[in-house]
C-alpha atoms as a PDB file:
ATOM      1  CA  UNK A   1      58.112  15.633 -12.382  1.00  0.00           C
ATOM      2  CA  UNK A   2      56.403  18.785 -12.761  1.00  0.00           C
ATOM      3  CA  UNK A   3      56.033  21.727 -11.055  1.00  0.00           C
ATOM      4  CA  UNK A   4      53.090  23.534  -8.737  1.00  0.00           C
ATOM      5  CA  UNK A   5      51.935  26.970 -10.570  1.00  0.00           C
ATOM      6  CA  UNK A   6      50.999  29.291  -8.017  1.00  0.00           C
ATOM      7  CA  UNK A   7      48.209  31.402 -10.445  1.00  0.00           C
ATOM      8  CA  UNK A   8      48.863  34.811  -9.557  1.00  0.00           C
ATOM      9  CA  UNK A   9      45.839  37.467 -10.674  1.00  0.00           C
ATOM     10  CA  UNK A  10      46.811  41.039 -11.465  1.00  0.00           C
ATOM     11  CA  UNK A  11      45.704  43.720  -9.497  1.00  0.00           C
ATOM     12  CA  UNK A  12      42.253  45.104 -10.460  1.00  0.00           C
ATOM     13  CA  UNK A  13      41.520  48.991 -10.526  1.00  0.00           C
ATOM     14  CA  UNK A  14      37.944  50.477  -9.661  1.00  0.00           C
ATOM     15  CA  UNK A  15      36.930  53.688  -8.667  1.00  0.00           C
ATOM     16  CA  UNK A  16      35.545  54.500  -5.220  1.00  0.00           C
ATOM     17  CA  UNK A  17      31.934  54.167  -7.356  1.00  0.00           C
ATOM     18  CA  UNK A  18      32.342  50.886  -8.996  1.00  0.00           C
ATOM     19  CA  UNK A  19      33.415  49.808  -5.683  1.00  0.00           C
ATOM     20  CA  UNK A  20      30.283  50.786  -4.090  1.00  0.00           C
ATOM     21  CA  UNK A  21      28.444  49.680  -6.876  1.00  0.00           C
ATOM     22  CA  UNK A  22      30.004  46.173  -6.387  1.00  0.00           C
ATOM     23  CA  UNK A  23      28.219  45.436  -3.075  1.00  0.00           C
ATOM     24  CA  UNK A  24      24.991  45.546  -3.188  1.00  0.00           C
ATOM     25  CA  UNK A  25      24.086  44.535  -0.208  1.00  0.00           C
ATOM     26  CA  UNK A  26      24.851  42.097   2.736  1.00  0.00           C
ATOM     27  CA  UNK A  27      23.175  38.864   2.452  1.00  0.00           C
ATOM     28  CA  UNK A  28      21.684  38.256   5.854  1.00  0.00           C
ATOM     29  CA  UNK A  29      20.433  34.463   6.343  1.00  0.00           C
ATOM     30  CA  UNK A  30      20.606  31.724   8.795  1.00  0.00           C
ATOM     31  CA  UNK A  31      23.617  30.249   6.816  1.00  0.00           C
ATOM     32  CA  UNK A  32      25.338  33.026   5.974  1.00  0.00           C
ATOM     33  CA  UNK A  33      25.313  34.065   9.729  1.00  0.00           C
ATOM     34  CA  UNK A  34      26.758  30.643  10.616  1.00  0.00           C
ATOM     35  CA  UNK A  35      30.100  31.687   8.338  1.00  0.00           C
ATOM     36  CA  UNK A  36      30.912  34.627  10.675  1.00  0.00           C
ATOM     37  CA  UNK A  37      32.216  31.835  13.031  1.00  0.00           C
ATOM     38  CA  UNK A  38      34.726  31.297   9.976  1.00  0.00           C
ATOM     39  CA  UNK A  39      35.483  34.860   9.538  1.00  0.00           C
ATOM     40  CA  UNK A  40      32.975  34.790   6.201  1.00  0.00           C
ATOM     41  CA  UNK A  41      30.962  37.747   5.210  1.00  0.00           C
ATOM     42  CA  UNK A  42      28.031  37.316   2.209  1.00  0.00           C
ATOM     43  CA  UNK A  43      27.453  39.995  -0.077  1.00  0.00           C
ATOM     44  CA  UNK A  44      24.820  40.341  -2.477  1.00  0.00           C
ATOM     45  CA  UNK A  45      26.889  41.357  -5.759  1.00  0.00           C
ATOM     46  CA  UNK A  46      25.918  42.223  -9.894  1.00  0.00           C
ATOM     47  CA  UNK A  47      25.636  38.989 -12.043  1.00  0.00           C
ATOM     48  CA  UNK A  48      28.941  40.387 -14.090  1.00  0.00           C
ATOM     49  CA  UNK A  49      31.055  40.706 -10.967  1.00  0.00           C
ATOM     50  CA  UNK A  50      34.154  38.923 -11.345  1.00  0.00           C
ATOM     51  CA  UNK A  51      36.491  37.594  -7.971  1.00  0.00           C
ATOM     52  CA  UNK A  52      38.931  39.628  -8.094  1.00  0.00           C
ATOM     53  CA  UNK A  53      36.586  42.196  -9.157  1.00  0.00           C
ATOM     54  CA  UNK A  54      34.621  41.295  -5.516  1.00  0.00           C
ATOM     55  CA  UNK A  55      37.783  41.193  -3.802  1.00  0.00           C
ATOM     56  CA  UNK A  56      39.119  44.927  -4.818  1.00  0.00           C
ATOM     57  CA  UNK A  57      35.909  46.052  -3.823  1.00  0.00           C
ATOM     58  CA  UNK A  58      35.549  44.681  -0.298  1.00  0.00           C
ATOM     59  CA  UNK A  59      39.536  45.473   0.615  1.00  0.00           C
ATOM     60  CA  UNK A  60      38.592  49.049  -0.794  1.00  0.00           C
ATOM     61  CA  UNK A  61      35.238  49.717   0.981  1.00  0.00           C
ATOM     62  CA  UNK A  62      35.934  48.198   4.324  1.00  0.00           C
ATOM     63  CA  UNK A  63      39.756  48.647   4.697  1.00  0.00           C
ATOM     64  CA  UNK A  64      39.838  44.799   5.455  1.00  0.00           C
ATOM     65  CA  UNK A  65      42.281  41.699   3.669  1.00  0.00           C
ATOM     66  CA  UNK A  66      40.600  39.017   2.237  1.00  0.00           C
ATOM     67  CA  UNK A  67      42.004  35.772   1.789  1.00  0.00           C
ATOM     68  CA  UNK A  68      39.358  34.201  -0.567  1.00  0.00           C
ATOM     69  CA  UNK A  69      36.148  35.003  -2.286  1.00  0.00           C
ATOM     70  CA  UNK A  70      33.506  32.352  -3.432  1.00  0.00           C
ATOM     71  CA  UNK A  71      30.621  33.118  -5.578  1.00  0.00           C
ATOM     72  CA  UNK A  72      27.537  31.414  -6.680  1.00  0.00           C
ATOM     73  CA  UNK A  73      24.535  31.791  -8.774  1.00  0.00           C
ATOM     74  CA  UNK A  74      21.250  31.704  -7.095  1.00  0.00           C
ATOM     75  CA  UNK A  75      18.003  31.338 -10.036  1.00  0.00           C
ATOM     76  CA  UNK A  76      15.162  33.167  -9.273  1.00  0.00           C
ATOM     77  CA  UNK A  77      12.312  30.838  -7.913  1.00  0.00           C
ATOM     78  CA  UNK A  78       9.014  30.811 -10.057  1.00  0.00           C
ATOM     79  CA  UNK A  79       5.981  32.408  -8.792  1.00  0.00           C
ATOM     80  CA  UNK A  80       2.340  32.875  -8.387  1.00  0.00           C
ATOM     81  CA  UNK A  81       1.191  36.031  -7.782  1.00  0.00           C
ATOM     82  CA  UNK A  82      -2.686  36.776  -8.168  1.00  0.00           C
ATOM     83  CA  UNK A  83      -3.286  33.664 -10.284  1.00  0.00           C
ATOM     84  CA  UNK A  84      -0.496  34.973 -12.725  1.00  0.00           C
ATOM     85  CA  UNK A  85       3.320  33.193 -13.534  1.00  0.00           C
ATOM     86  CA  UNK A  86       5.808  35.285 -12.345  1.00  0.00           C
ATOM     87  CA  UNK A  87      10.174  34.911 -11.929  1.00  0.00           C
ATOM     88  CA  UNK A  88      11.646  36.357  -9.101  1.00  0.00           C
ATOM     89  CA  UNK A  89      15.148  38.108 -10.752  1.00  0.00           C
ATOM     90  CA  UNK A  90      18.743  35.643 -10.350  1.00  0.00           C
ATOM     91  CA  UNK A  91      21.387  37.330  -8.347  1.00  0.00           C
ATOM     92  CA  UNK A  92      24.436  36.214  -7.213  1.00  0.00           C
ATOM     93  CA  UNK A  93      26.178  35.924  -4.336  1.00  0.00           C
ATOM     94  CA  UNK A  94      29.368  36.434  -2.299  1.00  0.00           C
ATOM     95  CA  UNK A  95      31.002  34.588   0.548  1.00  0.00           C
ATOM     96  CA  UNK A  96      34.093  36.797   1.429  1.00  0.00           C
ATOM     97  CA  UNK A  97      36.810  34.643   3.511  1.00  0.00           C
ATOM     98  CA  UNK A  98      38.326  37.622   5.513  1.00  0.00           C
ATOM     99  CA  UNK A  99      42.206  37.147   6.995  1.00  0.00           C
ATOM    100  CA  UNK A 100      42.608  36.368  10.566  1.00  0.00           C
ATOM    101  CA  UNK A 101      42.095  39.688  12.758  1.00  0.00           C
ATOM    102  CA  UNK A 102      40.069  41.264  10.565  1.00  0.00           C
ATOM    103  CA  UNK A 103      36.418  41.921  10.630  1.00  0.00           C
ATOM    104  CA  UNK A 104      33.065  43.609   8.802  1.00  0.00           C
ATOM    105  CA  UNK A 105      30.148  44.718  11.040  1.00  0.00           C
ATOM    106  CA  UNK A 106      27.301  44.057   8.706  1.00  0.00           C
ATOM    107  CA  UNK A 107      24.734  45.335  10.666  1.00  0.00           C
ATOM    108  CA  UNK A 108      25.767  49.369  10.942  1.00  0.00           C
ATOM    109  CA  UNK A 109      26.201  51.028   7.501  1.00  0.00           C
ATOM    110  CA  UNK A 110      29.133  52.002   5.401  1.00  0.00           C
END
């Protein structure tokens, strides 16, 4: 028989800059706007951002508990730009499961 590990992830440290640093921006799309009926919030974040990384970030920014954080890598999309190949720049993004009761007002500042 064995036995359920619950993994449990140590607490991660940043400074009030790294923090900010962390979220870049909201991501603001027709999809991402359909999660705020699931208490989700999409962040734009750095490529090297970790989750628990994310999730320090967001408790220590907006003063908020989250219960989960997802994250995915989006490619850039090739290009054409005055006849000439371009690469728009991969990011990576965010979706923040926030705990019941709380919320993030993405559309006033920080």
């Amino acid at each position: 028989m064995s036995r359920a590990r619950k993994m449990v992830t140590p607490a991660v440290k940043l400074s009030e800059a790294a923090m900010l640093e962390m979220i870049r921006r909201p991501h603001v799309t027709e999809k991402a706007t359909m999660g705020s009926e699931h208490n989700q919030v999409t962040f734009k974040v750095p490529l090297e951002a970790s989750k628990p990384e994310i999730k320090a970030a967001i408790e220590g920014v907006f003063k908020v508990k989250v219960t989960a954080v997802n994250t995915l890598r989006v490619e850039g999309k090739s290009k054409l730009w005055r006849g000439r190949a371009g690469k728009r720049p991969d990011f990576k993004k965010a979706v923040v499961t926030l705990a019941e009761g709380h919320k993030i007002d993405v559309t006033t500042g920080i």
